[in-house]
Protein backbone atom coordinates (compact mmCIF):
# COMPACT_ATOMS: atom_id res chain seq x y z
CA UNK A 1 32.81 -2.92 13.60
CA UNK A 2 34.28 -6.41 14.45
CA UNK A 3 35.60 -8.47 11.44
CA UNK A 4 33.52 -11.30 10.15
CA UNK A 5 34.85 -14.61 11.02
CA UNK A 6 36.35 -16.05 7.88
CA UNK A 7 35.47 -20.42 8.95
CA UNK A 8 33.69 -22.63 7.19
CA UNK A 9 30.89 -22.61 10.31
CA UNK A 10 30.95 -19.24 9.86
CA UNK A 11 30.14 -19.19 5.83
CA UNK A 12 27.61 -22.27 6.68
CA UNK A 13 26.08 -20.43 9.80
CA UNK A 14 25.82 -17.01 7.71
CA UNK A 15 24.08 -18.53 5.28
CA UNK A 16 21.42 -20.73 7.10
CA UNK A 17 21.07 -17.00 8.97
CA UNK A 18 20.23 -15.39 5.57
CA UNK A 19 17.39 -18.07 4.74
CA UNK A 20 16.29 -17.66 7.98
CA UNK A 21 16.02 -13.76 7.28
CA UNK A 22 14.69 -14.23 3.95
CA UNK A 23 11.73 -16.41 5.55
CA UNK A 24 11.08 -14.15 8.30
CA UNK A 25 10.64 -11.48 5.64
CA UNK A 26 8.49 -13.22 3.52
CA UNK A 27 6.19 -13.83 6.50
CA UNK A 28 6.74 -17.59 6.30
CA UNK A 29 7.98 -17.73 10.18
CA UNK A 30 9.15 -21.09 10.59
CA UNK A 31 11.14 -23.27 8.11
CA UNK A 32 12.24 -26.83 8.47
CA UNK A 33 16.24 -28.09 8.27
CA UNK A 34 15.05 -29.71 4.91
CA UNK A 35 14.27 -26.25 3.47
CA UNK A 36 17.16 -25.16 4.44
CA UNK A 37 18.87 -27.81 2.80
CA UNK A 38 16.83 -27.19 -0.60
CA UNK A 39 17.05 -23.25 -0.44
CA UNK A 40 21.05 -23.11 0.27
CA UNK A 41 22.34 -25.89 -1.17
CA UNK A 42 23.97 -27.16 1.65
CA UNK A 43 24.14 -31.08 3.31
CA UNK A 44 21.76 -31.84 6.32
CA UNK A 45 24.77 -32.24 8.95
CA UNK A 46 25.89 -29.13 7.42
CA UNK A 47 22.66 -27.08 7.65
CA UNK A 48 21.76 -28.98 11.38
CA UNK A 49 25.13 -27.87 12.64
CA UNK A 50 24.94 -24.34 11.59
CA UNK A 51 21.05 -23.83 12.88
CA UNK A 52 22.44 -25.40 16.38
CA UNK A 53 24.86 -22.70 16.32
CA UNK A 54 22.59 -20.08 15.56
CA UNK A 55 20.23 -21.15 17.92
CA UNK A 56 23.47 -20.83 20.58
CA UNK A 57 24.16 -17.87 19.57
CA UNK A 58 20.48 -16.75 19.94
CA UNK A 59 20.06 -16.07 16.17
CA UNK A 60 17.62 -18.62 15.95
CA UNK A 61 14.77 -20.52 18.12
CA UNK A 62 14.48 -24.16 17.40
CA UNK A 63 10.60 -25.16 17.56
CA UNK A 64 8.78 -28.49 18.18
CA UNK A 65 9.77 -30.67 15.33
CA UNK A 66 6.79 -30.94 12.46
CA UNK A 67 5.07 -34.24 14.41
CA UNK A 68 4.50 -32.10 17.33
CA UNK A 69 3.43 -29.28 15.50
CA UNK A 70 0.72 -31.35 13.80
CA UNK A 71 2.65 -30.86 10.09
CA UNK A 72 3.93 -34.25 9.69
CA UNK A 73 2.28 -37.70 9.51
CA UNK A 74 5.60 -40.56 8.49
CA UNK A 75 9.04 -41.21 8.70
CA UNK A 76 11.53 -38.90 10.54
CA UNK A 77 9.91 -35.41 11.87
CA UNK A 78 11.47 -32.61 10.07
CA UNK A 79 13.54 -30.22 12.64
CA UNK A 80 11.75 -26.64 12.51
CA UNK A 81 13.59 -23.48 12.97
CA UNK A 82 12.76 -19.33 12.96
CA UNK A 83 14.26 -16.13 13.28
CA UNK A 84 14.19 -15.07 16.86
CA UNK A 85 12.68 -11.54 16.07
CA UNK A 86 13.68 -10.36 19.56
CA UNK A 87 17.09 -11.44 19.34
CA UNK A 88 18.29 -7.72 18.90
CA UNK A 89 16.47 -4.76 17.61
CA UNK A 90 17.51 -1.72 15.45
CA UNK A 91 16.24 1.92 15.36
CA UNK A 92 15.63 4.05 12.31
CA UNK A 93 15.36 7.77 12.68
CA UNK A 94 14.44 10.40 10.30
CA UNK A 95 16.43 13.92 11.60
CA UNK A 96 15.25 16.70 9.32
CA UNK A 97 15.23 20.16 10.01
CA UNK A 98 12.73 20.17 12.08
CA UNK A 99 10.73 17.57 13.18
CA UNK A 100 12.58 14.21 14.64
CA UNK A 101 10.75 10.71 14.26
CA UNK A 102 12.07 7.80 15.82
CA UNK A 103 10.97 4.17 14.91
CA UNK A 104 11.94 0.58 16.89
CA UNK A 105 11.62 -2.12 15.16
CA UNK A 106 12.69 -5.79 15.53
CA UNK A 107 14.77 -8.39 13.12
CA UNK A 108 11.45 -8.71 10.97
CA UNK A 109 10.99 -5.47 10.46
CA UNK A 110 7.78 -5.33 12.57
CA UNK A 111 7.18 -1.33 14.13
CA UNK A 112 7.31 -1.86 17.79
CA UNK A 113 7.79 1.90 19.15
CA UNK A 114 7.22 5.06 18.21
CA UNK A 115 8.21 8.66 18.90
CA UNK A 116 8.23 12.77 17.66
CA UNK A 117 10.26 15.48 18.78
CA UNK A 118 9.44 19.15 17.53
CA UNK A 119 12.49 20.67 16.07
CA UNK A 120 10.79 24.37 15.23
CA UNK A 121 12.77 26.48 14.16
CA UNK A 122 15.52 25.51 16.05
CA UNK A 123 16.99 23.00 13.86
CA UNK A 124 20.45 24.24 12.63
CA UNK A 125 21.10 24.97 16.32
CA UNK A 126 23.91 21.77 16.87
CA UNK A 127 23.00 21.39 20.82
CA UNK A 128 19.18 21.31 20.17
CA UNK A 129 19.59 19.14 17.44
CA UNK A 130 21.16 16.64 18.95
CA UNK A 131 19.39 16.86 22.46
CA UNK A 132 15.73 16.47 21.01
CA UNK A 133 17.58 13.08 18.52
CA UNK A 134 18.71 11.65 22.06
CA UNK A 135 15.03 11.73 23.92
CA UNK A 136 13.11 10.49 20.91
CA UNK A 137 15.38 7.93 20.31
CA UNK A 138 14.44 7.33 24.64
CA UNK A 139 11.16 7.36 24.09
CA UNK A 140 10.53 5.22 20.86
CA UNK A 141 12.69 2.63 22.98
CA UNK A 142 10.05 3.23 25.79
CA UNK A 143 7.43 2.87 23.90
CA UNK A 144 8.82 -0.63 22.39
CA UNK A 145 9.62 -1.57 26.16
CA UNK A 146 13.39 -2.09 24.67
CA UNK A 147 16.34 -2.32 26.49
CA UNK A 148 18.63 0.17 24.94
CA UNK A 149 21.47 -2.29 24.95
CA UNK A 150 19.52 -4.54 22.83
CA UNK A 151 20.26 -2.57 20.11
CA UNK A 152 22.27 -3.84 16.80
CA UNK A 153 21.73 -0.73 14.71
CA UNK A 154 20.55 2.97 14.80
CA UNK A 155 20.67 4.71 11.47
CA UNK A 156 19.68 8.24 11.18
CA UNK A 157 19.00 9.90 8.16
CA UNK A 158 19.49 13.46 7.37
CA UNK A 159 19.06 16.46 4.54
CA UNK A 160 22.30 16.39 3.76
CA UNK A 161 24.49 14.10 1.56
CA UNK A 162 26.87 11.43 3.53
CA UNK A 163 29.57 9.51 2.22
CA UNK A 164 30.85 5.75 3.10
CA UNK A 165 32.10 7.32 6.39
CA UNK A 166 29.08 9.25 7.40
CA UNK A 167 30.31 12.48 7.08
CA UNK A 168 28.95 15.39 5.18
CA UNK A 169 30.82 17.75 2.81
CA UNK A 170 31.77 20.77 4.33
CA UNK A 171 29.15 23.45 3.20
CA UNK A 172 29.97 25.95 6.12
CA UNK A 173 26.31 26.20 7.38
CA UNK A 174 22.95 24.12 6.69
CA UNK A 175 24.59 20.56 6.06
CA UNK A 176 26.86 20.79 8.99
CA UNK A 177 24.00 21.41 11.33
CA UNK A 178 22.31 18.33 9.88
CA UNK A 179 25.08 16.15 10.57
CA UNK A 180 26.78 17.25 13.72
CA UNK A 181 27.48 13.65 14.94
CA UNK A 182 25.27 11.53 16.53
CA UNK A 183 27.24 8.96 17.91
CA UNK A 184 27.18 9.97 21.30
CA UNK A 185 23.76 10.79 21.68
CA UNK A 186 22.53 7.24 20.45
CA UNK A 187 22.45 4.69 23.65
CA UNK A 188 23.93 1.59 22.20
CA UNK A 189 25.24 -0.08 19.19
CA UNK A 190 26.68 0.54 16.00
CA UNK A 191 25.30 4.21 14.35
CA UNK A 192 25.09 4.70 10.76
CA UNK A 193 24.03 8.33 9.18
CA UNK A 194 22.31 8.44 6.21
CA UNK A 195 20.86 10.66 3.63
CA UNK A 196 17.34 11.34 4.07
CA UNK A 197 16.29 10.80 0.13
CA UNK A 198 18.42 7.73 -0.11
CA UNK A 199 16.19 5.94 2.50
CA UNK A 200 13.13 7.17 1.18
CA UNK A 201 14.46 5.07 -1.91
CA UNK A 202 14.95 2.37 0.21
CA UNK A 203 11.59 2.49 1.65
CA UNK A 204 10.05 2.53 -2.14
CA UNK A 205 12.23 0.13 -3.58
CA UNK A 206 9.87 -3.00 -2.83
CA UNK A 207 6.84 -0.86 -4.50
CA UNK A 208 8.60 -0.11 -7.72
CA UNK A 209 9.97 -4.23 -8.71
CA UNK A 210 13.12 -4.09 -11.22
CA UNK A 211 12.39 -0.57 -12.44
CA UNK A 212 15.49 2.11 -12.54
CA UNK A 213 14.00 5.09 -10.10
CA UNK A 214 13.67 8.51 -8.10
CA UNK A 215 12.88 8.78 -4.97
CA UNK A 216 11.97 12.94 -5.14
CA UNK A 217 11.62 13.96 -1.53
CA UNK A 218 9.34 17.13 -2.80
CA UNK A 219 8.31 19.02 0.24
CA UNK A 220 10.36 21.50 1.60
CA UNK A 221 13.54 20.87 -0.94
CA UNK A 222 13.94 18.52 -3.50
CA UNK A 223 16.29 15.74 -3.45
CA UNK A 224 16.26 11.85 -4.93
CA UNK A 225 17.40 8.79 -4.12
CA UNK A 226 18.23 7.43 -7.17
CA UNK A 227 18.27 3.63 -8.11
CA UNK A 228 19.67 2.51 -11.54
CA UNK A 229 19.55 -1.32 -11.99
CA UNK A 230 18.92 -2.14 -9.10
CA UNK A 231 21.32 -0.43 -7.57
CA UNK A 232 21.46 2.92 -4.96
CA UNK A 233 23.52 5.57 -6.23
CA UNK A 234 25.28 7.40 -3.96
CA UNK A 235 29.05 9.10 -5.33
CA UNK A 236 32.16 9.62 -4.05
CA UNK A 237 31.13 12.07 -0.94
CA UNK A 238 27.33 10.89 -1.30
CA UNK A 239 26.09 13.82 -3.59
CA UNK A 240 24.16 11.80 -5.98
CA UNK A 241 21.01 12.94 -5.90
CA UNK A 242 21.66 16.49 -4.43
CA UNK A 243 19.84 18.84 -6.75
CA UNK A 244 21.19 22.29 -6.14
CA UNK A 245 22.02 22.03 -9.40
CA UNK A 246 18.37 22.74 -9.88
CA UNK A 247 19.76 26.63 -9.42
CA UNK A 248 20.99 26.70 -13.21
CA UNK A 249 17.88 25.07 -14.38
CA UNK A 250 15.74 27.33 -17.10
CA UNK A 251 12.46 27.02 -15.14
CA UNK A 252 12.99 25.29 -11.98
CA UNK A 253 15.91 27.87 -10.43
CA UNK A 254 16.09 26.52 -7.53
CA UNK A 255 15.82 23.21 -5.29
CA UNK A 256 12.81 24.66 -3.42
CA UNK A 257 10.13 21.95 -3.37
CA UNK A 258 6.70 21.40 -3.88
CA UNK A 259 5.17 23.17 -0.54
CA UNK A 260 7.86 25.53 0.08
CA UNK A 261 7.60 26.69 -3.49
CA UNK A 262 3.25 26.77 -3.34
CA UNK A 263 3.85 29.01 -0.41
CA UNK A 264 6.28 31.62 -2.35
CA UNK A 265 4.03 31.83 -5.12
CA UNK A 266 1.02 32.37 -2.87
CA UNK A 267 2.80 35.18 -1.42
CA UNK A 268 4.13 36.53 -4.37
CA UNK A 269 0.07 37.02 -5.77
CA UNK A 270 -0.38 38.56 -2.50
CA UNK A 271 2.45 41.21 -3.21
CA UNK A 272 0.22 41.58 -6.62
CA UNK A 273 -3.01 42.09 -5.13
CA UNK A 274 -4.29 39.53 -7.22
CA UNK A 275 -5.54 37.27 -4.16
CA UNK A 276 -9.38 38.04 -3.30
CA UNK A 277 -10.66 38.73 -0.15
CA UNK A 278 -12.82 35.87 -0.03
CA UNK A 279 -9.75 33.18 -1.42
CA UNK A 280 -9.09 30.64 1.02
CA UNK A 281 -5.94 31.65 -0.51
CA UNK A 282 -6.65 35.20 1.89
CA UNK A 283 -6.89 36.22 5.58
CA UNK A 284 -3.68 37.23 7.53
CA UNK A 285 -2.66 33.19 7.47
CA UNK A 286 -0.23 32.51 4.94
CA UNK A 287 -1.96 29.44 3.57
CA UNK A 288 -0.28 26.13 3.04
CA UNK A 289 0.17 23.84 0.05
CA UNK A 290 -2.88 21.51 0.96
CA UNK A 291 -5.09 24.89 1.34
CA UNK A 292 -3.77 25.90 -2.06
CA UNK A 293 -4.71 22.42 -3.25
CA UNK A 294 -7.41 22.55 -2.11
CA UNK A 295 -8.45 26.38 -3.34
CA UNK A 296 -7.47 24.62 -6.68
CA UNK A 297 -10.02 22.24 -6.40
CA UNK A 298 -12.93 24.56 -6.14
CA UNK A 299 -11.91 26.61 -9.12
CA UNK A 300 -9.76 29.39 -7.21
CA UNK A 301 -7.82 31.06 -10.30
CA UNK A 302 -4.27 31.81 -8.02
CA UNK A 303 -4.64 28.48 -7.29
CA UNK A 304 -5.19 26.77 -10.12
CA UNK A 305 -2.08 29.36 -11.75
CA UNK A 306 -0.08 27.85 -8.83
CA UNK A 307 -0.74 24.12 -9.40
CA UNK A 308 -0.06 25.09 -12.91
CA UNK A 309 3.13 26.31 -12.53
CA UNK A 310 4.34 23.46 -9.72
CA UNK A 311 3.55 21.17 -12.95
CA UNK A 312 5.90 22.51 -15.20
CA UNK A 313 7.99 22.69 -12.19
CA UNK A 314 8.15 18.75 -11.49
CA UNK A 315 8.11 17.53 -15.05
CA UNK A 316 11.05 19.59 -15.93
CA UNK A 317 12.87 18.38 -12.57
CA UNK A 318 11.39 14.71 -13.85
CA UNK A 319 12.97 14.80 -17.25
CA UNK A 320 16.18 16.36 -16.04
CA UNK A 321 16.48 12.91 -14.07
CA UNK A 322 15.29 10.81 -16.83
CA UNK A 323 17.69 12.22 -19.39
CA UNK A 324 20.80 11.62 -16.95
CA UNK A 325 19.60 8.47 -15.53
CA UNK A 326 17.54 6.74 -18.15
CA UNK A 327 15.68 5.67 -14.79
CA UNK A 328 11.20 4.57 -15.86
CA UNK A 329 9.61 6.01 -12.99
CA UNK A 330 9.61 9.62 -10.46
CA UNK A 331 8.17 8.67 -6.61
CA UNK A 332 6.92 11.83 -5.40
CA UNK A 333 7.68 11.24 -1.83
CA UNK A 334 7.25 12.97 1.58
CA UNK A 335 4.62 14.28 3.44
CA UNK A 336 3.17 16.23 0.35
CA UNK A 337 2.89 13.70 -2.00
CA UNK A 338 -1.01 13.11 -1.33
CA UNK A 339 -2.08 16.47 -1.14
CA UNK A 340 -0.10 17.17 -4.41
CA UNK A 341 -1.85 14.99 -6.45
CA UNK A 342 -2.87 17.80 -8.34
CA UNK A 343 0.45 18.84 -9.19
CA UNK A 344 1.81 15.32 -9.96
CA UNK A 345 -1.12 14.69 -12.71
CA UNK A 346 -0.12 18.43 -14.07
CA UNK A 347 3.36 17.42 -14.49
CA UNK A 348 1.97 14.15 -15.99
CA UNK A 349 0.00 16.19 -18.92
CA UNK A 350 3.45 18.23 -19.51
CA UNK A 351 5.05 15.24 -20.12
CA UNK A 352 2.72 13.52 -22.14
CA UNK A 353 2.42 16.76 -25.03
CA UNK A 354 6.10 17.84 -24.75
CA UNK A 355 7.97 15.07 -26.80
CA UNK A 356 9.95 14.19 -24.28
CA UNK A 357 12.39 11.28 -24.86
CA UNK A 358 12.50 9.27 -22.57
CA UNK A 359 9.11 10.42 -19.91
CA UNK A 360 9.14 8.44 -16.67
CA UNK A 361 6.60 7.78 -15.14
CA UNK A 362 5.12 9.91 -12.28
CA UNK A 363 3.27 8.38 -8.88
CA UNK A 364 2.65 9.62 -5.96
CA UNK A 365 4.22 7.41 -2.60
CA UNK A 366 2.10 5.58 -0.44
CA UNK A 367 4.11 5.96 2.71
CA UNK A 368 3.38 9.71 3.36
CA UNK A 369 5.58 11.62 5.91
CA UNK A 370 6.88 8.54 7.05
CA UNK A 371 9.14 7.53 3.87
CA UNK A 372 12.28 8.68 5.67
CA UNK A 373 12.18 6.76 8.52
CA UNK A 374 11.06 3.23 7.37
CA UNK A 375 14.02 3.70 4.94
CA UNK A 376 16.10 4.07 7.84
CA UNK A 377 14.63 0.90 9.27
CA UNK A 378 15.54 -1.32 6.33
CA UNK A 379 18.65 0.27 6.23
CA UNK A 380 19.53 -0.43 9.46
CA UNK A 381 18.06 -4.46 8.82
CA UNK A 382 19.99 -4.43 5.42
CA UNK A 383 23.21 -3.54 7.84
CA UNK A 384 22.53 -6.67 10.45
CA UNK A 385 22.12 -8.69 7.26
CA UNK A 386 25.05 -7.82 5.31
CA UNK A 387 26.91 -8.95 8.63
CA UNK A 388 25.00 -10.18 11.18
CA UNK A 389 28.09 -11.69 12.83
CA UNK A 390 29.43 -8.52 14.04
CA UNK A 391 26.88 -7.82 16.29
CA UNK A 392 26.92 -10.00 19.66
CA UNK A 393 23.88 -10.79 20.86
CA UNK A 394 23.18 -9.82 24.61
CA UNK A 395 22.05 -12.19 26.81
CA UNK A 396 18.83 -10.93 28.31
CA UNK A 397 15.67 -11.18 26.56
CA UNK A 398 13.43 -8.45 26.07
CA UNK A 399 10.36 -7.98 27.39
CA UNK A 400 8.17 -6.84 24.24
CA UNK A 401 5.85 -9.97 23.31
CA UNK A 402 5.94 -12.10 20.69
């Protein structure tokens, strides 16, 4: 990545830039050169020269002053100012084992594009992999009507952990195949690889104000993003938040999530013979976790032993996290956390009559399946923002409307 410019335009410009995010983000849109002045502290000449800049550069679109916009009655019109939204764009992408989702999004943050590429159960195979990441990238950036070389940032985020580099630890199998490299598959700009549970804590950060939390992707495997004051933890080599210690845990024993684990147990009552015939937990179907749930809700009594035991599951994996981390609340996150709503108020009642010191508290997300990627969307704004000046904008507009 280019180095930032260290001039005193450069400082001014930057920080003009970062009101004018802040605004766009807010919803506000436009702003005038006199809140500029009042948010960042700077002198009008000052704050006029760097938006001029800006809107040179093609950061920024300078509007009809307040008089013309029908804002301003006396004395001098106030120069107005926004974000120019389409001034680049940046791609988030959620890579898991098997299922790729792409999102295209512009400098607001608004969804323009959309795409899914089935994985099956050919995910660890490197070549696949990486071919089915390359056309959903293509078609979420035909579906936005984006040139690909409008592009500031792609981030992709994996289950596996990554480190300041991108790279993942050297497992010898499943986290390899996660993170083969993706550099060269992505069309344009700069690519940043990122752990799949760490965005989902990105994605839930605005939902959960100043409180210390877990992100607990819960579906297939767990793993949390973990925020401490305010802060993302991430380690070393980017293992906080990895949970295979979850293998040495007296009840737990493993890292196999919510659904993956609902589907063991199912089978193992299967093995038993202690599934009837006319169980929607029966048939030659192996049933998923929303049929167990959902078996559970009309009384079925493998069921309702299953949600049980996925209770005591989570609120053990809940107060492990809580002891360590001292963090107030556990997001259940991923594409199971509405169907296990049954689970998560299970685990609440465990926690509540087991005198644990101190008991987080345990919601369900509101962002579904799609947790991942929108974390990889703010990560990839939060990237343009930290240094926006290290991205040149191109010169041709795009053609996606305002």
């Amino acid at each position: 990545m280019p180095q930032r410019r260290e001039t005193t335009r450069a400082t001014s410009a930057e920080t003009v830039l970062a009101f004018a995010f802040d605004t766009a983000a807010s919803g506000a849109g436009a702003f005038t050169a006199t809140e500029a002045i009042d948010a960042t502290g700077l002198t009008r000449s000052t704050v006029l020269a760097a938006c001029t800049e800006l809107t040179r550069l093609g950061w920024l679109r300078d509007l009809d002053d307040a008089r013309a916009a029908g804002e301003y009655r006396k004395g001098r019109p106030a120069r107005r100012y926004e974000l120019d939204a389409r001034a680049g764009f940046v791609v988030g992408v959620d890579a898991g084992q098997h299922r790729v989702t792409a999102l295209v999004a512009d400098l607001r943050g608004r969804v323009l594009g959309r795409s899914e590429g089935a994985l099956g159960e050919s995910g660890l195979d490197v070549p696949v992999r990486l071919r089915t990441t390359a056309e959903t990238i293509a078609s979420a950036l035909a579906a936005a009507a984006v040139d690909p070389e409008r592009v500031l940032v792609t981030v992709v985020g994996i289950p596996a952990p990554v480190d300041a580099a991108g790279i993942s630890p050297d497992d010898g199998g499943f986290w390899d195949s996660m993170n083969p490299g993706f550099a060269d598959v992505v069309p344009h700009g700069l690519v940043v690889v990122e752990n799949d549970a760490n965005a989902a804590a990105l994605a839930e950060r605005p939902s959960s104000g100043d409180a210390s939390f877990a992100a607990l992707l819960s579906g297939e495997r767990f793993g949390a993003g973990l925020v401490v004051d305010g802060v993302l933890l991430r380690g070393a080599r980017g293992g906080a938040g990895e949970l295979r210690v979850l293998d040495l845990v007296d009840g737990v024993s493993s890292s196999d999530g919510i659904g993956r684990t609902a589907r063991t147990l199912v089978r193992e009552a299967r093995a038993e013979g202690r599934v009837d015939a006319g169980s929607l937990l029966g048939g030659d179907e192996e049933p998923g976790a929303e049929a167990v749930f959902a078996a559970a809700a009309l009384l079925d009594p493998v069921a309702l032993e299953v949600v049980d035991r996925l209770g005591d599951r989570l609120a053990r994996v809940c107060v492990l996290l809580a002891s360590l981390l001292d963090i107030d609340r556990v997001v259940v996150a991923g594409a199971i956390a509405d169907a296990a709503a049954p689970v998560i108020e299970r685990a609440r009642e465990q926690l509540a009559t087991g005198g644990y010191d101190p008991t987080p508290e345990v919601v369900a997300s509101r962002l579904g399946g799609d947790v991942v990627v929108l974390g990889t969307v703010t990560r990839a704004l939060d990237v343009v923002h930290a240094d926006p000046f290290a991205f040149p904008l191109p010169v041709a507009r795009s053609t996606v409307p305002a």
